[in-house]
C-alpha atoms as a PDB file:
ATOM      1  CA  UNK A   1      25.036  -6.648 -21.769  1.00  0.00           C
ATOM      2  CA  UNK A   2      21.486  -6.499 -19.840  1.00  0.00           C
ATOM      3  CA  UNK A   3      18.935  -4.381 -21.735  1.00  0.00           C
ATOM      4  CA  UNK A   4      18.094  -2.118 -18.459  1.00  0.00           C
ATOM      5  CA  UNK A   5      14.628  -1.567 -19.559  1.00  0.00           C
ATOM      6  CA  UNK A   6      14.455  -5.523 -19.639  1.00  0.00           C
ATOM      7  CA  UNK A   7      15.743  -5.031 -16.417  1.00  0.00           C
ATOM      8  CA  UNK A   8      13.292  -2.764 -15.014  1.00  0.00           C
ATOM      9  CA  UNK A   9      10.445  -4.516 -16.016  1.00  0.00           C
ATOM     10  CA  UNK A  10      11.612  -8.170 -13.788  1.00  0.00           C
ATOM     11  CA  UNK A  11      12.250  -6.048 -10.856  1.00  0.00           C
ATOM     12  CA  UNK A  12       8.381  -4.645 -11.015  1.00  0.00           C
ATOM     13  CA  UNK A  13       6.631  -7.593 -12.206  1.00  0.00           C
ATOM     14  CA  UNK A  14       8.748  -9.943  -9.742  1.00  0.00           C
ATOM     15  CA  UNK A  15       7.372  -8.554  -6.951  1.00  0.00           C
ATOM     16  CA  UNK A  16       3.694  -7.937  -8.360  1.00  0.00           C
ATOM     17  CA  UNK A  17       3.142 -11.539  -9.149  1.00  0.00           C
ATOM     18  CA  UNK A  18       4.692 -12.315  -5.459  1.00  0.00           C
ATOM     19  CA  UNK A  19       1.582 -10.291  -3.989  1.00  0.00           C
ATOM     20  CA  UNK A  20      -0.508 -11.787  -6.430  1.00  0.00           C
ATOM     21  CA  UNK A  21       0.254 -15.296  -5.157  1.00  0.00           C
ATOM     22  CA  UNK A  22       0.284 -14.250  -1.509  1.00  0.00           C
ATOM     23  CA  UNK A  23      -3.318 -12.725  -1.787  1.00  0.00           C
ATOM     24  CA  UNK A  24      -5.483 -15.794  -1.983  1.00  0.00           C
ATOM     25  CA  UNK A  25      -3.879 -17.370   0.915  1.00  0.00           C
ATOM     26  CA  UNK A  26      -4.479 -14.185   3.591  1.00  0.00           C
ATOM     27  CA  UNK A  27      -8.020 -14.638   1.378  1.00  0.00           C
ATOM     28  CA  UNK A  28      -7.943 -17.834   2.638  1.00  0.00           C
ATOM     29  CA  UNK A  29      -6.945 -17.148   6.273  1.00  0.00           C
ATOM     30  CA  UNK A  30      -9.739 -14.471   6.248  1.00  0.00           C
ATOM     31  CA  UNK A  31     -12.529 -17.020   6.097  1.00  0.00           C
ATOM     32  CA  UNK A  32     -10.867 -19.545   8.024  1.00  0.00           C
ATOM     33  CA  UNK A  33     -13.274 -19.331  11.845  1.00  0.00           C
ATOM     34  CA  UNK A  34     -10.339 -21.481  13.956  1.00  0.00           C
ATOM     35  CA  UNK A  35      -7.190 -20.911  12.183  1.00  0.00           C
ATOM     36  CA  UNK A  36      -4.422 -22.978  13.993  1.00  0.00           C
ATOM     37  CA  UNK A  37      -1.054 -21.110  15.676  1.00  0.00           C
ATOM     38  CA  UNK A  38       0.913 -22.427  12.589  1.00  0.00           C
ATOM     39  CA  UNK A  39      -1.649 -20.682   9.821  1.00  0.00           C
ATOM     40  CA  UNK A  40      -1.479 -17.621  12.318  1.00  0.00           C
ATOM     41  CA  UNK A  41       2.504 -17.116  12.057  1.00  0.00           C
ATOM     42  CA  UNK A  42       1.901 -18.014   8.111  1.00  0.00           C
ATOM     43  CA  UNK A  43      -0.411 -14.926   8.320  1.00  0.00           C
ATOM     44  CA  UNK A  44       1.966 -12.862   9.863  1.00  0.00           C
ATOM     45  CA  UNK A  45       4.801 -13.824   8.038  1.00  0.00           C
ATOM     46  CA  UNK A  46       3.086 -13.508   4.644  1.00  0.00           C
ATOM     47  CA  UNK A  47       2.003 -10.038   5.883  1.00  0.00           C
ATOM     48  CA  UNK A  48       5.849  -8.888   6.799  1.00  0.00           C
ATOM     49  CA  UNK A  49       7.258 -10.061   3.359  1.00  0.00           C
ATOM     50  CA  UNK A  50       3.740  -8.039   1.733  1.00  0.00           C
ATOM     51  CA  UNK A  51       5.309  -4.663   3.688  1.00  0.00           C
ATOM     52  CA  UNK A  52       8.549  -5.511   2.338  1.00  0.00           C
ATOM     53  CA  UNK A  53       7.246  -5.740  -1.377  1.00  0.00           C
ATOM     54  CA  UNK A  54       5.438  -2.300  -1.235  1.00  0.00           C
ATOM     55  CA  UNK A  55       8.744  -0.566   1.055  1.00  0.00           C
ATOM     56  CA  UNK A  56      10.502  -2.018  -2.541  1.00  0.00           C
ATOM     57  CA  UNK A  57       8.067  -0.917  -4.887  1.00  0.00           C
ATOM     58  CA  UNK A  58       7.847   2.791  -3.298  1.00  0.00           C
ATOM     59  CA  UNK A  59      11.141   3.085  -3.534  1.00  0.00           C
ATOM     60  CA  UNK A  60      10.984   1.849  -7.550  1.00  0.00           C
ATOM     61  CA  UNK A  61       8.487   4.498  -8.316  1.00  0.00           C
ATOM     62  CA  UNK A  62      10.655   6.989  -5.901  1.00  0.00           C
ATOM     63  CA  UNK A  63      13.769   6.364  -8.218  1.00  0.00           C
ATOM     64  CA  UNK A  64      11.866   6.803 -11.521  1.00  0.00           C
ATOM     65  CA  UNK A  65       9.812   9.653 -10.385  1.00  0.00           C
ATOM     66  CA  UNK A  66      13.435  11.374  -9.699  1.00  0.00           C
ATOM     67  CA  UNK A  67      14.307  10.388 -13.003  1.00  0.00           C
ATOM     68  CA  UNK A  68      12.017  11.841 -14.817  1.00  0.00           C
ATOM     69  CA  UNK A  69      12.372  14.833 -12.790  1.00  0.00           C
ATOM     70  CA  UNK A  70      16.174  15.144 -13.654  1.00  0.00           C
ATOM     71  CA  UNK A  71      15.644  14.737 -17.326  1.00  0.00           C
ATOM     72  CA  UNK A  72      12.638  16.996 -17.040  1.00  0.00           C
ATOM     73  CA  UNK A  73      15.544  19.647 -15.566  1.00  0.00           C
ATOM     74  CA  UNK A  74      18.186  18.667 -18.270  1.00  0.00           C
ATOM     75  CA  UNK A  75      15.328  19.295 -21.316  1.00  0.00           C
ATOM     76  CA  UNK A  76      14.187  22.889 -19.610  1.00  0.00           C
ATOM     77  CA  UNK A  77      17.926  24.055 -19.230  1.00  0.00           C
ATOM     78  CA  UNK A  78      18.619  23.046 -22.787  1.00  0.00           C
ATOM     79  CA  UNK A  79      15.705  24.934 -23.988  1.00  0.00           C
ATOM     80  CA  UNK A  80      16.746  28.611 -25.355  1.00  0.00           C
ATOM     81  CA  UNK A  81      15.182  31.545 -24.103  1.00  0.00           C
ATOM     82  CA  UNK A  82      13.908  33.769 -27.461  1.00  0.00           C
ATOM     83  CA  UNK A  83      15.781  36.759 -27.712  1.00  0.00           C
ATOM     84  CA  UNK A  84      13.455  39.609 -26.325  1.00  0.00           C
ATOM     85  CA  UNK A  85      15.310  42.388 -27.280  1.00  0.00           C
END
């Protein structure tokens, strides 16, 4: 069985190092002064599949931040009020 921590961890860093490798070629493309029509739709498409990384990765931090949030809930409600009385 998958440790899901394991798990968790190749889901973030996956898409980390994927930005990491597209970021010297829009470098790249930045300092090119006559970049052909092919190295323009490279652009483009490098820049779609960057939106689609951070969409994935919002929605990753969205899903743990709810996590915590519901075990934050289940530790409070198992917490005993002292007896005031």
């Amino acid at each position: 069985m998958p440790n899901p921590r394991a798990q968790d961890l190749v889901e973030r860093e996956t898409p980390v190092a994927e930005m990491r490798a597209i970021e010297p070629w829009d470098l790249g493309h930045g300092r090119d002064i006559l970049p052909t029509e092919l190295e323009g739709l490279a652009f483009m498409a490098r820049q779609e599949r960057l939106d689609e990384i951070v969409d994935k990765l919002l929605r990753m931090i969205l899903r743990f931040g709810a996590s915590r949030r519901e075990k934050r809930n289940i530790n409070q409600s198992l917490v005993i009020a002292p007896d005031r009385s």
